[in-house]
N, C-alpha and C. Protein backbone atom coordinates (compact mmCIF):
# COMPACT_ATOMS: atom_id res chain seq x y z
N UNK A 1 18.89 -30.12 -34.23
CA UNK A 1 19.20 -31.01 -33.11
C UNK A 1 20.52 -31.72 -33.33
N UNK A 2 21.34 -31.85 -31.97
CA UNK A 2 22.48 -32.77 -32.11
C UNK A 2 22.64 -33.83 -31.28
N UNK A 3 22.62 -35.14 -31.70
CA UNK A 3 22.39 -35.95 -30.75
C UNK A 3 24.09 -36.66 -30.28
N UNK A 4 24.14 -36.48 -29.13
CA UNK A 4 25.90 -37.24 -28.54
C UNK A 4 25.45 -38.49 -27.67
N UNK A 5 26.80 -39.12 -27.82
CA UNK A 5 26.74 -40.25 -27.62
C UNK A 5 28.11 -40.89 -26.92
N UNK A 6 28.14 -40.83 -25.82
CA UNK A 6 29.38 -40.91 -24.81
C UNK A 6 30.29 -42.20 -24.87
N UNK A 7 31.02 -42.49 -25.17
CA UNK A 7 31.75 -44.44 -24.86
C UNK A 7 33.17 -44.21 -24.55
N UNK A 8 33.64 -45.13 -23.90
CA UNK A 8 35.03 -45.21 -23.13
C UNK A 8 35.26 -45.20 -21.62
N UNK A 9 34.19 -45.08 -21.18
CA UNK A 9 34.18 -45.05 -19.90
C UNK A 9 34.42 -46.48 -18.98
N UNK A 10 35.24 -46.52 -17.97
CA UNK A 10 35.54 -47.49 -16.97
C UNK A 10 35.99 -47.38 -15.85
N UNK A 11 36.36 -48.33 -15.30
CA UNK A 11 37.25 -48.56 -14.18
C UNK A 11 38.30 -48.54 -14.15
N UNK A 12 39.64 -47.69 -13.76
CA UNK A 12 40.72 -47.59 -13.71
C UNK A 12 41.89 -47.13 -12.34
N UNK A 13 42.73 -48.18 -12.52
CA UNK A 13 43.46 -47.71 -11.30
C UNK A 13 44.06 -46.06 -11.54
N UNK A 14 45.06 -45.56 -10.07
CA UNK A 14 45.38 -44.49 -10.01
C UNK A 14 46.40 -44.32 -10.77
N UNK A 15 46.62 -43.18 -11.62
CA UNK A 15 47.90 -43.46 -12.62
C UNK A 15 47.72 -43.62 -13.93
N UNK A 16 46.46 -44.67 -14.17
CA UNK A 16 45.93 -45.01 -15.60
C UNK A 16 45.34 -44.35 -16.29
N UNK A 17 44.96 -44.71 -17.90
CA UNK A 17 44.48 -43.46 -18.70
C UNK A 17 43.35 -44.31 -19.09
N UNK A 18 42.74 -43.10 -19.64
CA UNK A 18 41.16 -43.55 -20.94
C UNK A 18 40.95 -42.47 -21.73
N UNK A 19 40.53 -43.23 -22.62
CA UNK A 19 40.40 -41.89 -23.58
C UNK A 19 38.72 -42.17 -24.06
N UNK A 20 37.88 -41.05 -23.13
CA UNK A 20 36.55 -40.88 -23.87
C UNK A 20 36.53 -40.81 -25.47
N UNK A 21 35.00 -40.65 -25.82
CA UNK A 21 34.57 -40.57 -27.36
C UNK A 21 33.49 -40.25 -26.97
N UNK A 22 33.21 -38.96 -28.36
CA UNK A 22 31.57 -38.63 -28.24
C UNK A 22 31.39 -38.31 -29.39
N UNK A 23 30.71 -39.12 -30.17
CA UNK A 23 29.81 -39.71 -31.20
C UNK A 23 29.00 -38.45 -31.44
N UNK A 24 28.70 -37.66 -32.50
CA UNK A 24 27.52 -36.70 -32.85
C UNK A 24 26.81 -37.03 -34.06
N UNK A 25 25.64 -36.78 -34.10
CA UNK A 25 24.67 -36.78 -35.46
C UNK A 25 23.76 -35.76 -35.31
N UNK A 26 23.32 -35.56 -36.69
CA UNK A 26 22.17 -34.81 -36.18
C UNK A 26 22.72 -33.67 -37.63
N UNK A 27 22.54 -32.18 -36.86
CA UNK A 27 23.10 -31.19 -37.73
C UNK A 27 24.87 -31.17 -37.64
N UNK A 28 24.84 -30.05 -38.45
CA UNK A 28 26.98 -30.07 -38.68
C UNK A 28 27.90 -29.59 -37.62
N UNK A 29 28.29 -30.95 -37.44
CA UNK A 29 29.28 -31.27 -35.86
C UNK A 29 30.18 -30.04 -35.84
N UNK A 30 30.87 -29.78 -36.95
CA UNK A 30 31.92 -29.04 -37.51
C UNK A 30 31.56 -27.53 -37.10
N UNK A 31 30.49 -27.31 -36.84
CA UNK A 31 29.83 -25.85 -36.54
C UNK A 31 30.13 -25.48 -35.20
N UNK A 32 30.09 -26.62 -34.27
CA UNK A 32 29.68 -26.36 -32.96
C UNK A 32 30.73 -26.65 -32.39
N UNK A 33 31.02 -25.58 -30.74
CA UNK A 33 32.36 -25.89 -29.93
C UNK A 33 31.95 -26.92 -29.15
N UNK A 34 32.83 -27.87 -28.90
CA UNK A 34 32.34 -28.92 -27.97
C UNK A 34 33.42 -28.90 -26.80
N UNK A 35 32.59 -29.64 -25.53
CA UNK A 35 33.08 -29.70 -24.47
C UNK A 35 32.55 -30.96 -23.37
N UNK A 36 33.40 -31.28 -22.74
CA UNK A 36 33.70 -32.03 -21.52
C UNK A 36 33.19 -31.60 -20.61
N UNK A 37 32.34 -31.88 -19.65
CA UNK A 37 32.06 -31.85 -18.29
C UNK A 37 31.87 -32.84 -17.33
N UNK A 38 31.91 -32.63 -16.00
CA UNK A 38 32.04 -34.29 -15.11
C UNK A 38 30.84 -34.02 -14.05
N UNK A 39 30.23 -34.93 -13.23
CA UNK A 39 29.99 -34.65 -12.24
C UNK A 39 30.10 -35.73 -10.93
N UNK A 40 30.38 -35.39 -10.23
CA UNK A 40 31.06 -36.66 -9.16
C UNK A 40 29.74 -36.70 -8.32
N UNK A 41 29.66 -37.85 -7.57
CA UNK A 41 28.22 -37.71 -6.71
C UNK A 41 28.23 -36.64 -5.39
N UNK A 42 27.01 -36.31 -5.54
CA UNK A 42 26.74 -34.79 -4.69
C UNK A 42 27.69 -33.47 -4.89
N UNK A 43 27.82 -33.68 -5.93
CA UNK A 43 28.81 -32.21 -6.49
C UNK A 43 27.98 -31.76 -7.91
N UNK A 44 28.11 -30.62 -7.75
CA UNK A 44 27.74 -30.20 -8.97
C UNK A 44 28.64 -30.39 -10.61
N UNK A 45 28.08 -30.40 -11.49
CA UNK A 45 28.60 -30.49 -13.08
C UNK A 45 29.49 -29.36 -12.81
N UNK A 46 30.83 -29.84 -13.16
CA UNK A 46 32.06 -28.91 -13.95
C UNK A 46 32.77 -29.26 -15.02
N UNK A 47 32.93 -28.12 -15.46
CA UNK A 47 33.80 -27.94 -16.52
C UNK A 47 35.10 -28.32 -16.41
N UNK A 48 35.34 -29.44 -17.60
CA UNK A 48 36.58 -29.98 -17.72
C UNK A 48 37.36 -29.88 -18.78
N UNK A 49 37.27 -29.47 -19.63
CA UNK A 49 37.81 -28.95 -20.89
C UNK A 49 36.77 -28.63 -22.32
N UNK A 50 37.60 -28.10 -23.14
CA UNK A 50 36.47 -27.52 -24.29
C UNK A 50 37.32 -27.33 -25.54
N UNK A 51 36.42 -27.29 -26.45
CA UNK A 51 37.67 -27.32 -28.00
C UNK A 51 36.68 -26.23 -28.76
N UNK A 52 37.26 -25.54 -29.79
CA UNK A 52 36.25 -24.65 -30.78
C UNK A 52 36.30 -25.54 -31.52
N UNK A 53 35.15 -25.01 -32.88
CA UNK A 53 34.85 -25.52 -33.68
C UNK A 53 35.79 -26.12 -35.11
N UNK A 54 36.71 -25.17 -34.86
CA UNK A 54 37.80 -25.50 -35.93
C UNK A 54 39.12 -26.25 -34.88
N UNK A 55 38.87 -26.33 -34.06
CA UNK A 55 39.87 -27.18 -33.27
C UNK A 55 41.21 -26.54 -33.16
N UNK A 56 41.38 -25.07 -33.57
CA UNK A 56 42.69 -24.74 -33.18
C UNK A 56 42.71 -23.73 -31.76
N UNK A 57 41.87 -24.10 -31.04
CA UNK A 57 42.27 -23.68 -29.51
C UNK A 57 41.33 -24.22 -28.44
N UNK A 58 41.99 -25.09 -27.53
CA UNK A 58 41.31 -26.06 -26.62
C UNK A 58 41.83 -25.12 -25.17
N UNK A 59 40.61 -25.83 -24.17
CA UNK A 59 40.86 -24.68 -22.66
C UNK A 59 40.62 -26.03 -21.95
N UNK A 60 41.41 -25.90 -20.71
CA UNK A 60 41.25 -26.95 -19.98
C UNK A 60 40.83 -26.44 -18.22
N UNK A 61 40.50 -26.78 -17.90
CA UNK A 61 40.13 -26.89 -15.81
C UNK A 61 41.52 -27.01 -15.38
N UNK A 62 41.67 -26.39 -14.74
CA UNK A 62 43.20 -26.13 -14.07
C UNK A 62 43.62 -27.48 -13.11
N UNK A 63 42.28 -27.99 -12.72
CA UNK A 63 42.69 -29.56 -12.03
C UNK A 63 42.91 -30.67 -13.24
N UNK A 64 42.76 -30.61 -14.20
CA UNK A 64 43.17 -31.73 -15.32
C UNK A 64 44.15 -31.02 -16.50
N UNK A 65 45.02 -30.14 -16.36
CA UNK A 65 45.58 -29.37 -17.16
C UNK A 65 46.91 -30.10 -17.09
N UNK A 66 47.37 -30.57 -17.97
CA UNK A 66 48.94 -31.54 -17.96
C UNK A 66 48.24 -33.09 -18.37
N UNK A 67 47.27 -33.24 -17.92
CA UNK A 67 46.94 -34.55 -17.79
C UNK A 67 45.55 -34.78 -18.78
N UNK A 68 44.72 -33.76 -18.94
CA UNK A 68 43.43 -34.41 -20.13
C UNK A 68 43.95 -33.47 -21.31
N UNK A 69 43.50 -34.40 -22.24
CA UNK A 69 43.87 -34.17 -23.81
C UNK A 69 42.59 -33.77 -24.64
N UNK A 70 42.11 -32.34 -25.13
CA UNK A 70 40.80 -32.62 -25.51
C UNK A 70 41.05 -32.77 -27.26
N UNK A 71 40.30 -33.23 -27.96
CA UNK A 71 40.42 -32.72 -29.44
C UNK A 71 39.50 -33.08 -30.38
N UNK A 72 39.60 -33.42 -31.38
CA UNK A 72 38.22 -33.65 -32.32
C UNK A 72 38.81 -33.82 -33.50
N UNK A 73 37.76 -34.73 -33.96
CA UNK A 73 37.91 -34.93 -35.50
C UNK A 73 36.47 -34.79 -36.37
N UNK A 74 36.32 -33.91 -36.97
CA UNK A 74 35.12 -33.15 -37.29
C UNK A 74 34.81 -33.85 -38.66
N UNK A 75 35.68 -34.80 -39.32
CA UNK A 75 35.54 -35.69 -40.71
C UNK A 75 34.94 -36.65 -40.07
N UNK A 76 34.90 -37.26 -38.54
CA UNK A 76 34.41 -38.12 -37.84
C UNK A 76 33.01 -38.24 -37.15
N UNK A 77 33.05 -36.59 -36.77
CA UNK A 77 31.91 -36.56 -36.07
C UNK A 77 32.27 -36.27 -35.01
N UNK A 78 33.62 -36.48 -34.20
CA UNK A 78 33.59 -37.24 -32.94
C UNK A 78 35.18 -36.05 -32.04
N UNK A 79 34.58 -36.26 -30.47
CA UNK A 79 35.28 -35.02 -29.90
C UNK A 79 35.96 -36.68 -29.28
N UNK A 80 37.16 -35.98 -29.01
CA UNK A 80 37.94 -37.07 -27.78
C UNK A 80 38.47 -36.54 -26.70
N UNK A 81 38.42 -37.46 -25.21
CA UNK A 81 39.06 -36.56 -24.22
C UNK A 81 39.87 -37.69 -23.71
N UNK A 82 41.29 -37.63 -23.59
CA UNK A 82 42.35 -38.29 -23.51
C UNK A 82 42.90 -38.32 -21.55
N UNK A 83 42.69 -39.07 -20.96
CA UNK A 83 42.86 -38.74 -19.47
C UNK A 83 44.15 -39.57 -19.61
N UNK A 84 45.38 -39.14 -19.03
CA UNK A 84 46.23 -39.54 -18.13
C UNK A 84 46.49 -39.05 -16.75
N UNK A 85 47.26 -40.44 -16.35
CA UNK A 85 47.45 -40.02 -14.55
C UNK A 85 46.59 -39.94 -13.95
N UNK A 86 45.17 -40.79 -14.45
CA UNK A 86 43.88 -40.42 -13.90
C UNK A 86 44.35 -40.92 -12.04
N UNK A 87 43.01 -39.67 -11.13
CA UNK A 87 43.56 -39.54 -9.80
C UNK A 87 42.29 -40.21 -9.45
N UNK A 88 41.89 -40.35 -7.79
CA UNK A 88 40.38 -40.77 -7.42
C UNK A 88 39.69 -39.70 -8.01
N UNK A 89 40.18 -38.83 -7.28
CA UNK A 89 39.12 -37.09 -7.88
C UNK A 89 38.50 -37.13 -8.78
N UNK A 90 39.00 -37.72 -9.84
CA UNK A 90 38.77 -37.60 -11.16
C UNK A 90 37.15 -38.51 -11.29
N UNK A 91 36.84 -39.29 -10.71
CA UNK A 91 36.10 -39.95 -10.63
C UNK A 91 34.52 -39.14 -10.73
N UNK A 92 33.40 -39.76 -11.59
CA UNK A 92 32.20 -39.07 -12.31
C UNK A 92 31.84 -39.60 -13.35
N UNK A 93 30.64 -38.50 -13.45
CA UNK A 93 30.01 -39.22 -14.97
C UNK A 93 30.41 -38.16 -15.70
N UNK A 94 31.21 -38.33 -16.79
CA UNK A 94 31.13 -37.31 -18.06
C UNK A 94 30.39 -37.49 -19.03
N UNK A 95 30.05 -36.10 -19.42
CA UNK A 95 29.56 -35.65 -20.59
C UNK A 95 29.59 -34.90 -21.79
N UNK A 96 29.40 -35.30 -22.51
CA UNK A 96 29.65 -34.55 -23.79
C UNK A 96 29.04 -33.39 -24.16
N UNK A 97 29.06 -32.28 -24.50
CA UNK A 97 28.34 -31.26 -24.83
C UNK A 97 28.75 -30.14 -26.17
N UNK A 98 27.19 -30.15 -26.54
CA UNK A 98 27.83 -29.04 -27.66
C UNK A 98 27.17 -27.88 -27.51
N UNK A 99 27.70 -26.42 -28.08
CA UNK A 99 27.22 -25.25 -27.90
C UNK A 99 27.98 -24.10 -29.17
N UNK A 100 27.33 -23.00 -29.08
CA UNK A 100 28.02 -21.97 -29.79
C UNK A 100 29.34 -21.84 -30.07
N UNK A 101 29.74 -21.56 -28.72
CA UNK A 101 30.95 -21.41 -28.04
C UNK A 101 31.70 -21.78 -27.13
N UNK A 102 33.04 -22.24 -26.59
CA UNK A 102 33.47 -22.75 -25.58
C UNK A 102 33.04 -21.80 -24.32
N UNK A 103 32.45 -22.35 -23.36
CA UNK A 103 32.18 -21.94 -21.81
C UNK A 103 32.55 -22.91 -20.77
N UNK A 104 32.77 -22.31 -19.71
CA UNK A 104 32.86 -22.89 -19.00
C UNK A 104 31.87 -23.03 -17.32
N UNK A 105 30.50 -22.68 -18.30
CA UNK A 105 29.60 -23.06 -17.46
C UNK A 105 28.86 -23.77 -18.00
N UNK A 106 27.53 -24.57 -17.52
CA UNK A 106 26.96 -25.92 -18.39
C UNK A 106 25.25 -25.09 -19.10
N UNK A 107 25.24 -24.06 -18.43
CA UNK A 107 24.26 -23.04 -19.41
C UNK A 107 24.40 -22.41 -20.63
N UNK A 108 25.85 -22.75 -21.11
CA UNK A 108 26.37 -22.57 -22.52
C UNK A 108 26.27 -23.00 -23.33
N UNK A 109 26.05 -23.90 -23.03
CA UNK A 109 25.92 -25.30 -24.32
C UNK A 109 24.21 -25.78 -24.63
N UNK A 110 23.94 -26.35 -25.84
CA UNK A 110 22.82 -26.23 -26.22
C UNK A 110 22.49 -27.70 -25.96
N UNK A 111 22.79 -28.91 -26.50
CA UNK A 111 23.02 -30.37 -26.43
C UNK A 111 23.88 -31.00 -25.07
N UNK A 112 23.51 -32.43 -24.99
CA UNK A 112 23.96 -32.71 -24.31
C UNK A 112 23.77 -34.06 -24.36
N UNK A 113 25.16 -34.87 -24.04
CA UNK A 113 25.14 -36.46 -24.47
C UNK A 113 24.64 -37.54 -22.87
N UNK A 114 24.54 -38.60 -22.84
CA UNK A 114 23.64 -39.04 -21.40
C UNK A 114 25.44 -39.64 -20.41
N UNK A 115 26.60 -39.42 -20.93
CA UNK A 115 27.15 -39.47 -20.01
C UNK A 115 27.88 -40.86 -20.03
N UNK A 116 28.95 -40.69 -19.43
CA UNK A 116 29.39 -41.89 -19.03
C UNK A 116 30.22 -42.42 -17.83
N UNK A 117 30.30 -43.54 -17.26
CA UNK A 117 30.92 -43.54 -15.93
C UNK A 117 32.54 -43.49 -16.01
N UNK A 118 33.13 -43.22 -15.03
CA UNK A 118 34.35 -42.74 -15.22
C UNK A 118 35.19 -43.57 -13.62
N UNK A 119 35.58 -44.03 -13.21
CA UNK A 119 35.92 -44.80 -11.79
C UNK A 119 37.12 -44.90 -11.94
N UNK A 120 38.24 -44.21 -10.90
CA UNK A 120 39.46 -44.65 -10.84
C UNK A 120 39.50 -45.14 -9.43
N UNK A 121 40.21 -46.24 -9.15
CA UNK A 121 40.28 -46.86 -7.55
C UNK A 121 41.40 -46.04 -7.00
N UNK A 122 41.85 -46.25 -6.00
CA UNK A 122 43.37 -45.92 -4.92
C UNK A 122 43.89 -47.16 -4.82
């Protein structure tokens, strides 16, 4: 079992950044690819970026590509997702997720963290 644990989430104007955190315990963080997903109300969960396990190749959603930063520190425990230029769009709950492998569907991943709110105004 891997248990995640989402923080950084807020309110932010258009333009502004945040940088999520997701906390893991459990079995070895270092094993597993982790990934980002959002879901805005009445939309379904997408994929927003993803990192492998050794952290030398990250994939991003073509709508946050220039602008989210994914990465990890596996001595930590902990994945980070770096938003600049955050837009309204952007707006949702993210989540943390871990799995085998990077996918970019949410049936890939085995774990899953409870999320956090994400609000940019206009």
């Amino acid at each position: 079992q891997v248990q995640l644990v989402e923080s950084g989430g807020g309110l932010v104007q258009t333009g502004g950044s945040l940088r999520l955190s997701c906390a893991a315990s459990g079995r070895t963080f270092s094993g597993y690819a982790m990934g980002w997903f959002r879901q805005a109300p009445g939309k379904e969960r997408e994929f927003v970026a993803g990192i492998r396990w050794s952290g030398d190749r990250t994939y991003s959603a073509e709508s946050v590509k220039g602008r989210f930063t994914i990465s990890r520190d596996n001595a930590k425990n902990t994945v980070y997702l770096q938003m600049n230029s955050l837009k309204p769009e952007d707006t949702g709950v993210y989540y943390c997720t871990a799995g085998p492998r990077v996918g970019k569907q949410s049936y890939e991943y085995d774990y899953w963290g409870q999320g956090t709110q994400v609000t940019v105004s206009s």
